[in-house]
C-alpha atoms as a PDB file:
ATOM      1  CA  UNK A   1      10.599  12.589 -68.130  1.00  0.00           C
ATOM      2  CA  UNK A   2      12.872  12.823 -65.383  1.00  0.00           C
ATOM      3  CA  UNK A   3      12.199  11.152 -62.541  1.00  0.00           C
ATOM      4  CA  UNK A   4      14.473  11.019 -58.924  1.00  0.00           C
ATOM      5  CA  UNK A   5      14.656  12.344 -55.965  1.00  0.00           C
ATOM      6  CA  UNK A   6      16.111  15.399 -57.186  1.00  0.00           C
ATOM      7  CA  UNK A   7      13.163  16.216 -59.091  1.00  0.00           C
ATOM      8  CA  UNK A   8      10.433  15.026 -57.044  1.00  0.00           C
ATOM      9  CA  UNK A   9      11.526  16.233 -53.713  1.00  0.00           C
ATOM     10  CA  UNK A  10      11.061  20.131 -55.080  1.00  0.00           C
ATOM     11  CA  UNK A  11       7.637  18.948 -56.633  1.00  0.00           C
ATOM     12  CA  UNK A  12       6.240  17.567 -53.297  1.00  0.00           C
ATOM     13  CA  UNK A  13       7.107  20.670 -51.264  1.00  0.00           C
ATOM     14  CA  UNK A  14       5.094  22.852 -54.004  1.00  0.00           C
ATOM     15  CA  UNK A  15       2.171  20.281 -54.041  1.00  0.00           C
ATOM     16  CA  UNK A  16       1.606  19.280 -50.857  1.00  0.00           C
ATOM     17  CA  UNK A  17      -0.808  22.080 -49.267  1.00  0.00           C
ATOM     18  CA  UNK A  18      -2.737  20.525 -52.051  1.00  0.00           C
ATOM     19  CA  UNK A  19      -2.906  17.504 -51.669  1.00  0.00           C
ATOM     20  CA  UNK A  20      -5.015  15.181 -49.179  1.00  0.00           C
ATOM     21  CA  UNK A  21      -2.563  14.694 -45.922  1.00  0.00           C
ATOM     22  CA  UNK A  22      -2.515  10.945 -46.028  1.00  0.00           C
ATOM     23  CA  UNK A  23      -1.412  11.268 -49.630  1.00  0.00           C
ATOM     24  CA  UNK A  24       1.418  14.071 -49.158  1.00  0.00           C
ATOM     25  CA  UNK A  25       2.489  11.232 -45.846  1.00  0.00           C
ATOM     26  CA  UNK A  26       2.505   8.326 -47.924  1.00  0.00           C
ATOM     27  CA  UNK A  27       4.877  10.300 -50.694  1.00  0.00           C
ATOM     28  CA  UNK A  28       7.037  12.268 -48.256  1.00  0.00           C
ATOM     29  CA  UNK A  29       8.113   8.934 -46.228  1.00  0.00           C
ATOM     30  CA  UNK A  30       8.599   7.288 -49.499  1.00  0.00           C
ATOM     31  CA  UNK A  31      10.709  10.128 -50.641  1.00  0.00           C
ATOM     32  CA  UNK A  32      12.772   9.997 -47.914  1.00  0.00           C
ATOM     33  CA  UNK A  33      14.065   6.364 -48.469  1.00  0.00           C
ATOM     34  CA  UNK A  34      14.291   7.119 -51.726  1.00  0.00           C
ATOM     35  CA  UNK A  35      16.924   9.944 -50.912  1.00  0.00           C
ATOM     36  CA  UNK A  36      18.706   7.157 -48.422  1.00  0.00           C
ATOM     37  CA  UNK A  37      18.755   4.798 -51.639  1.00  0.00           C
ATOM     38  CA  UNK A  38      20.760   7.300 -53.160  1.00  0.00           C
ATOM     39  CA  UNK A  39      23.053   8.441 -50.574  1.00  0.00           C
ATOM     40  CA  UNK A  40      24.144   4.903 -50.480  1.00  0.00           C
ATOM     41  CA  UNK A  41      26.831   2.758 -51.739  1.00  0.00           C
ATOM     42  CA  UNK A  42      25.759  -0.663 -51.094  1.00  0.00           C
ATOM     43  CA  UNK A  43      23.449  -2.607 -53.614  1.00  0.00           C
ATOM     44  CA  UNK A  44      22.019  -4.630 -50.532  1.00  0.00           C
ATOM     45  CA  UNK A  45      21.090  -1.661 -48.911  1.00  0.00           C
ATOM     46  CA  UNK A  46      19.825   0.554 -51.765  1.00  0.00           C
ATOM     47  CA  UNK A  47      17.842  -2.828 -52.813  1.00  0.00           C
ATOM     48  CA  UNK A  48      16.256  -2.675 -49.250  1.00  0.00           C
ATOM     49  CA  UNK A  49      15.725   1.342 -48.892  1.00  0.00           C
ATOM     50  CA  UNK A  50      14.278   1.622 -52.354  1.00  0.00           C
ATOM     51  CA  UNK A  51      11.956  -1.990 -51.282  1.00  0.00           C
ATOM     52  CA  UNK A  52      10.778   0.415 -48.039  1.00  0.00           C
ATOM     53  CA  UNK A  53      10.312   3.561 -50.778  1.00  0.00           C
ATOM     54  CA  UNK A  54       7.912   1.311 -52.528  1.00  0.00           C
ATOM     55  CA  UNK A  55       5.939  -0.157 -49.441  1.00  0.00           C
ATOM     56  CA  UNK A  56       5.824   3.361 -48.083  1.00  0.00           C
ATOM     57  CA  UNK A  57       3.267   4.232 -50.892  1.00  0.00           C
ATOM     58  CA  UNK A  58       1.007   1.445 -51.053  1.00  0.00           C
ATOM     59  CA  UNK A  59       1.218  -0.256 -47.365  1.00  0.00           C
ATOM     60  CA  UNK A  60      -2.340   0.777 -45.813  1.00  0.00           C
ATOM     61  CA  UNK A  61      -4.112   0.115 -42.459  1.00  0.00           C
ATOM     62  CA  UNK A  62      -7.212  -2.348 -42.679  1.00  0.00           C
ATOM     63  CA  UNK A  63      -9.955  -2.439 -40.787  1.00  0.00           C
ATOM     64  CA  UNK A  64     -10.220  -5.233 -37.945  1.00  0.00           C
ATOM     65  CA  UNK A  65     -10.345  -8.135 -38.583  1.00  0.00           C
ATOM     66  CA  UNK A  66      -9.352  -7.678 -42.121  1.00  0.00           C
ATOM     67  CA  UNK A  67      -5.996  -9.186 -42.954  1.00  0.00           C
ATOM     68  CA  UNK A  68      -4.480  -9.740 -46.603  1.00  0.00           C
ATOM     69  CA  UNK A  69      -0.815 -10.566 -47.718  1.00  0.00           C
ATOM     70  CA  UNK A  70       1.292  -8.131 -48.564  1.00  0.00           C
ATOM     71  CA  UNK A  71       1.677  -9.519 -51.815  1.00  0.00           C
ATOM     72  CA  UNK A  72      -1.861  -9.175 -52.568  1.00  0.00           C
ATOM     73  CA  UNK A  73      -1.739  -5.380 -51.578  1.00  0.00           C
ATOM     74  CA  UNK A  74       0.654  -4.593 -53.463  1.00  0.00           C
ATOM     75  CA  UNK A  75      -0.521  -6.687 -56.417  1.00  0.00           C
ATOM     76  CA  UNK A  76      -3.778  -5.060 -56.305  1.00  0.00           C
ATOM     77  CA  UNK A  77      -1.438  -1.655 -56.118  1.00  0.00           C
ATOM     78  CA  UNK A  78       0.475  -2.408 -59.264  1.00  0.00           C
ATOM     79  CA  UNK A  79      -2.985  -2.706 -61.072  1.00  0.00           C
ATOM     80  CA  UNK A  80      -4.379   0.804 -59.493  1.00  0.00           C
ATOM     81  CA  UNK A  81      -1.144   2.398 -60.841  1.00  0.00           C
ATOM     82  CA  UNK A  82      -1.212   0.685 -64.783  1.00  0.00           C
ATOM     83  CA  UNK A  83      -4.332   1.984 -65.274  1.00  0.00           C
ATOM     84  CA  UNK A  84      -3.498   5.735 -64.042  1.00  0.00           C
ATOM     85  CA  UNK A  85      -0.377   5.836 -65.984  1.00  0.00           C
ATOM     86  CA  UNK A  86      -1.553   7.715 -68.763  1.00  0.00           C
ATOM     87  CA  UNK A  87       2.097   8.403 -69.555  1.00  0.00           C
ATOM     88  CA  UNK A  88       2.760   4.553 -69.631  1.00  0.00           C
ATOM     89  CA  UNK A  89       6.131   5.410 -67.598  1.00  0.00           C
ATOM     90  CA  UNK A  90       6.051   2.101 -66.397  1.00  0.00           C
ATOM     91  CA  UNK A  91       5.782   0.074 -69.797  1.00  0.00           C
ATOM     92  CA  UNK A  92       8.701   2.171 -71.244  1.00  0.00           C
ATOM     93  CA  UNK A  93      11.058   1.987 -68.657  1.00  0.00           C
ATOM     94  CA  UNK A  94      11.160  -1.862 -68.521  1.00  0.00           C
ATOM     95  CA  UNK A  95      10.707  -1.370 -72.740  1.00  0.00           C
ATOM     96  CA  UNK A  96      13.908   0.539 -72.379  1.00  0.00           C
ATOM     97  CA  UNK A  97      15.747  -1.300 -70.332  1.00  0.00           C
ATOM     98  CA  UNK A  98      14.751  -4.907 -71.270  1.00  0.00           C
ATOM     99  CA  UNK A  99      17.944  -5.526 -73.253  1.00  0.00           C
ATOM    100  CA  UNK A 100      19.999  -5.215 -70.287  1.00  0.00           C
ATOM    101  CA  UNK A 101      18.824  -4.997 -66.716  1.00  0.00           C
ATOM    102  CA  UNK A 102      15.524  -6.292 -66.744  1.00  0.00           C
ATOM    103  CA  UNK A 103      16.064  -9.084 -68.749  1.00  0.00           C
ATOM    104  CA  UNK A 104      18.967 -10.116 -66.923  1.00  0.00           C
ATOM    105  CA  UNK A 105      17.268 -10.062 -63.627  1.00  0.00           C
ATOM    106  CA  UNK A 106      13.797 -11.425 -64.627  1.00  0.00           C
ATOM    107  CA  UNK A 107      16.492 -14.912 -66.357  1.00  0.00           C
ATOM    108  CA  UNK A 108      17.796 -14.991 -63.136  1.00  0.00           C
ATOM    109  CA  UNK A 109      17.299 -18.350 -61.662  1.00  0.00           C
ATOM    110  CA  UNK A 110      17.746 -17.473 -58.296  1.00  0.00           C
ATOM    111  CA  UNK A 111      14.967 -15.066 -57.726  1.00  0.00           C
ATOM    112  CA  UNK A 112      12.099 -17.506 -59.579  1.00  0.00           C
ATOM    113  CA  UNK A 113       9.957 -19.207 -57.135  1.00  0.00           C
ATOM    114  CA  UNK A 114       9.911 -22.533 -59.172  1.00  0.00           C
ATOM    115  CA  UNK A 115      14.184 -22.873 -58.245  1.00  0.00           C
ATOM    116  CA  UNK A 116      13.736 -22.343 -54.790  1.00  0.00           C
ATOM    117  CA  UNK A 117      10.790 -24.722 -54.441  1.00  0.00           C
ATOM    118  CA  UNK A 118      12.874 -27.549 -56.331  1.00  0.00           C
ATOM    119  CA  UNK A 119      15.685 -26.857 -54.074  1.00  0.00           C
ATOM    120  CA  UNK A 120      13.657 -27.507 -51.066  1.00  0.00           C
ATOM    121  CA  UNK A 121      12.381 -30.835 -52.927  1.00  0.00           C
ATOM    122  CA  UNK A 122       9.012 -29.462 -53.842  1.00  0.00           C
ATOM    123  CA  UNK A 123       9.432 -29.361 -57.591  1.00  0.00           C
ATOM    124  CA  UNK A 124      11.290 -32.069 -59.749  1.00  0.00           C
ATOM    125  CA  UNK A 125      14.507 -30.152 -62.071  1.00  0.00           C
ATOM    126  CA  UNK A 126      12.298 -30.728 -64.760  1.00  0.00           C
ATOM    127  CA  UNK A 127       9.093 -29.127 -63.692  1.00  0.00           C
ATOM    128  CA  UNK A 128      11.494 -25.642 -61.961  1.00  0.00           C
ATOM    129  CA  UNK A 129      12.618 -25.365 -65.290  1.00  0.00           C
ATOM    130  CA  UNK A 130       9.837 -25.902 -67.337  1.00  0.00           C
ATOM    131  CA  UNK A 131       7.917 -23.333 -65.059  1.00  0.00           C
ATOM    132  CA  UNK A 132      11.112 -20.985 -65.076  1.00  0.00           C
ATOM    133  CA  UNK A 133      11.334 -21.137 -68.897  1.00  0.00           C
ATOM    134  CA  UNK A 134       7.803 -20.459 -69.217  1.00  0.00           C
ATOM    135  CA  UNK A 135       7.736 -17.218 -67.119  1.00  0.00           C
ATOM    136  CA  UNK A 136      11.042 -16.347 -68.997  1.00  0.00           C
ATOM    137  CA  UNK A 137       8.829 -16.633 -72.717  1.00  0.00           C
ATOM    138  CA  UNK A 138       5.321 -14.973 -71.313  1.00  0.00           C
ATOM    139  CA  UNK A 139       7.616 -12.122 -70.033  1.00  0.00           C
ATOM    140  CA  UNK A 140       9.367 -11.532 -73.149  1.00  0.00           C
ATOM    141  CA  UNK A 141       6.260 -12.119 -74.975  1.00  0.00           C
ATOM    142  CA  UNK A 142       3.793  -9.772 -72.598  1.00  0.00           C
ATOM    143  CA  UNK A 143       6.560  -6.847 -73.144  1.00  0.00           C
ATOM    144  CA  UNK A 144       6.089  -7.285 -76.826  1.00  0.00           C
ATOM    145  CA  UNK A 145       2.290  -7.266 -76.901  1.00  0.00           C
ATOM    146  CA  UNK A 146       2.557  -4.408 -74.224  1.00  0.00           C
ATOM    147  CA  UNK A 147       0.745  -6.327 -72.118  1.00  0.00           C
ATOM    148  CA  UNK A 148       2.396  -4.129 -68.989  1.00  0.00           C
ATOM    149  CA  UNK A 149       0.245  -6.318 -66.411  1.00  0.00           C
ATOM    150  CA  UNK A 150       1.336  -9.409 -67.396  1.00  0.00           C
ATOM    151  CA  UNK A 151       5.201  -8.380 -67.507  1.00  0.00           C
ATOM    152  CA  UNK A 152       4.881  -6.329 -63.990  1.00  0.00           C
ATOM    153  CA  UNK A 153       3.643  -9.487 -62.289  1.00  0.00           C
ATOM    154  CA  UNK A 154       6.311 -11.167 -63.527  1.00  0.00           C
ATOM    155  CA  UNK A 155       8.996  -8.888 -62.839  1.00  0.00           C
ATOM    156  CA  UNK A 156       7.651  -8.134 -59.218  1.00  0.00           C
ATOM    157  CA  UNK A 157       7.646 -11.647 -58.440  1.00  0.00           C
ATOM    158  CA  UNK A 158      10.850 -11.872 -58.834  1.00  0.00           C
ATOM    159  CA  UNK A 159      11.261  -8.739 -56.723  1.00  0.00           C
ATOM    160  CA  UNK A 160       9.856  -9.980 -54.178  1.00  0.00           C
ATOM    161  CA  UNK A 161      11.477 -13.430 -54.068  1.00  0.00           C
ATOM    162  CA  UNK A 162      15.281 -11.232 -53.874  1.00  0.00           C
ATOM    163  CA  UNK A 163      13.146  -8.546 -51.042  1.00  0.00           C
ATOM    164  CA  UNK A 164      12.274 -11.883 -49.374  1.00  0.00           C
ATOM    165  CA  UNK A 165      15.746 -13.074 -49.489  1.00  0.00           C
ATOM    166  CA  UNK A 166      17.408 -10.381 -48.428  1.00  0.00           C
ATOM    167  CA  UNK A 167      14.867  -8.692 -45.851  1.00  0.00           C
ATOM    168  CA  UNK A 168      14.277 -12.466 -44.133  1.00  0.00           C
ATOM    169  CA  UNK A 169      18.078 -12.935 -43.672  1.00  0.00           C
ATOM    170  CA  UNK A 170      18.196 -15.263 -46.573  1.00  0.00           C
ATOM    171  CA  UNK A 171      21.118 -13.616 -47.963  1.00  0.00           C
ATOM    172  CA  UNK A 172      24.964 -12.551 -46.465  1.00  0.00           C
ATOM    173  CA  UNK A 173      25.574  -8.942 -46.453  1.00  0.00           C
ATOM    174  CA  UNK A 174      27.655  -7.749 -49.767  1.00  0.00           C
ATOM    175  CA  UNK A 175      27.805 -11.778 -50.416  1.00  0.00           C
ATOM    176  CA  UNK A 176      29.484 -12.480 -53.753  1.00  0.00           C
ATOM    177  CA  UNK A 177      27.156 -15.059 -54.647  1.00  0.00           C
ATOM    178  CA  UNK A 178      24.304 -12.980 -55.427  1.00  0.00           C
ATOM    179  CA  UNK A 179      25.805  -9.696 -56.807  1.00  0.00           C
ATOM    180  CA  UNK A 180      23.840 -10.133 -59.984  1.00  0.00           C
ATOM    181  CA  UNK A 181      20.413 -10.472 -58.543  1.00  0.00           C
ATOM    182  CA  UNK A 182      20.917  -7.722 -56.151  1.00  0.00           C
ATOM    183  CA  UNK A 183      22.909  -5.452 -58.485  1.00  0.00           C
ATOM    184  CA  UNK A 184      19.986  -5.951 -61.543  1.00  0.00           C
ATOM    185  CA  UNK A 185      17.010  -5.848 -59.134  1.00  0.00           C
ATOM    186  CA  UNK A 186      18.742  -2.790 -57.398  1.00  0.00           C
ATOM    187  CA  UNK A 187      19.221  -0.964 -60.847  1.00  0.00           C
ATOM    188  CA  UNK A 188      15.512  -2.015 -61.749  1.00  0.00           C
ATOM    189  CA  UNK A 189      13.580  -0.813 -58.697  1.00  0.00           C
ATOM    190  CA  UNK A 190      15.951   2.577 -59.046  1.00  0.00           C
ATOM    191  CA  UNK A 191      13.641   3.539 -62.718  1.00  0.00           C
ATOM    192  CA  UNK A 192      10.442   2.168 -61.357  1.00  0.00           C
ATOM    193  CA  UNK A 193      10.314   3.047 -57.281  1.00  0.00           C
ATOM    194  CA  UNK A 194      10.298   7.224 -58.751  1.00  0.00           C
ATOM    195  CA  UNK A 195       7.869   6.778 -61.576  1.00  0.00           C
ATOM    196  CA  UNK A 196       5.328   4.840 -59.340  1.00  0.00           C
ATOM    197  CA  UNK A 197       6.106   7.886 -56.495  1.00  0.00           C
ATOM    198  CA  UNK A 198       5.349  10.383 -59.644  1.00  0.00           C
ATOM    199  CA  UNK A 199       1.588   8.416 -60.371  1.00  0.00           C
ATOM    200  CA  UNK A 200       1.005   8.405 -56.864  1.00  0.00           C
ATOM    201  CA  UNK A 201       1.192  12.190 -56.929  1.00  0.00           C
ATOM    202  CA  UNK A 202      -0.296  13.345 -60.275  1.00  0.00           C
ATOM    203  CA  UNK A 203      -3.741  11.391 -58.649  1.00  0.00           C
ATOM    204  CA  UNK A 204      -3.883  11.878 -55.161  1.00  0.00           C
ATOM    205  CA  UNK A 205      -8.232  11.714 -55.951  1.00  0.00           C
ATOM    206  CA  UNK A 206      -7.836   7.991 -55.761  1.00  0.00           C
ATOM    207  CA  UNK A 207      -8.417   6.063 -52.437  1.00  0.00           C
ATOM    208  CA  UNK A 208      -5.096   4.933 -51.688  1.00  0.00           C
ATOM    209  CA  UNK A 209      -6.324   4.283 -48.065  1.00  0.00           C
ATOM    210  CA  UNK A 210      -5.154   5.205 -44.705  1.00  0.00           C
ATOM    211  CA  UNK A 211      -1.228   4.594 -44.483  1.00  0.00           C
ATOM    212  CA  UNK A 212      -0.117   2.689 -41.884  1.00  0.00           C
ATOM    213  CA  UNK A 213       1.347   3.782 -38.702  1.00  0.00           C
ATOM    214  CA  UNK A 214       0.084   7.439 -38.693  1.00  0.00           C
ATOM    215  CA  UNK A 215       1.895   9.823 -36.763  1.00  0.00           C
ATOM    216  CA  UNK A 216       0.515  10.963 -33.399  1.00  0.00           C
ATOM    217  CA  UNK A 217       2.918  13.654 -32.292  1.00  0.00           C
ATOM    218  CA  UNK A 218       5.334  11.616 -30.651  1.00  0.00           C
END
């Protein structure tokens, strides 16, 4: 299945009398940083409009009072969208790609969690790389068993360490010491960022919620 801007664009304008307005919102902002992904050169910034794609479809208003981490939401989002993907897109894009891309990125040091906590003295070497190593194995192993939960966690933790780097000014712009990270995790969230736009829209019964930030005509 094909699955870009090119070819969901066309397939939101047909769809979206039919489908519930915060729904057709939620995928027409998304699709248009998608589109800006594409239209641009620079990994940091395609990293970053494709990161914005992504929170565009699952980022929701809560009631007062309410208040959970992102990373929760969009855990609890991942989940929602494994279970509708009947076409388990998301399982054979990271299958296809594991070789190369994914692999590389999710063996990256620099976007674990464990690497950064030793470097700020919270983890001895040998417990970052025991911890490292053994998200490195469950990943391989969770891909193999096609447990797709396990191996999304994994890779959107790492995600979400580089989207943390880079959106918290933890990073130089175009810097040359993290072109692999950002060039992988760039190439990564380009297969899945469409696909998860695609579930989105083939079941737009489920709650996703109130998006944030509604428009008001102004």
């Amino acid at each position: 299945m094909d699955l870009n801007y090119q070819t969901l664009k066309p397939r939101h304008r047909e769809a979206r009398e039919s489908l519930p307005e915060e729904v057709s919102l939620r995928i027409h902002r998304a699709l248009s940083w998608l589109k800006a992904a594409n239209e641009d050169e620079h990994a940091d910034a395609k990293f970053i409009f494709l990161w914005i794609a992504f929170n565009a479809v699952y980022a929701q208003e809560f009631e007062s009072g309410v208040e959970l981490s992102e990373k929760r939401v969009f855990r609890d989002f991942l989940a929602r969208l494994l279970r509708l993907d009947d076409d388990d897109l998301i399982y054979n894009i990271t299958w296809e790609n594991y070789t190369g891309k994914v692999r590389l990125f999710i063996n990256n040091q620099y976007v674990s969690r464990p690497f950064w906590r030793f470097q700020n003295g919270a983890l001895s070497e040998i417990e970052w790389k025991r911890q490292f190593d053994g998200s490195c194995r469950a990943a391989s192993r969770a891909l193999a068993m096609k447990d797709t939960a396990v191996f999304i966690g994994i890779l959107f933790d790492r995600l979400y360490m580089l989207r943390n780097q880079l959106i918290h000014g933890g990073a130089t712009w175009e810097s040359n010491v993290n072109r692999d990270q950002v060039r992988d995790g760039t190439r990564t969230l380009e297969d899945i960022v469409p696909a998860i736009i695609h579930i989105v829209m083939e079941h737009p019964e489920e709650p996703w919620g109130a998006p944030s930030f509604p428009p008001t005509g102004h």
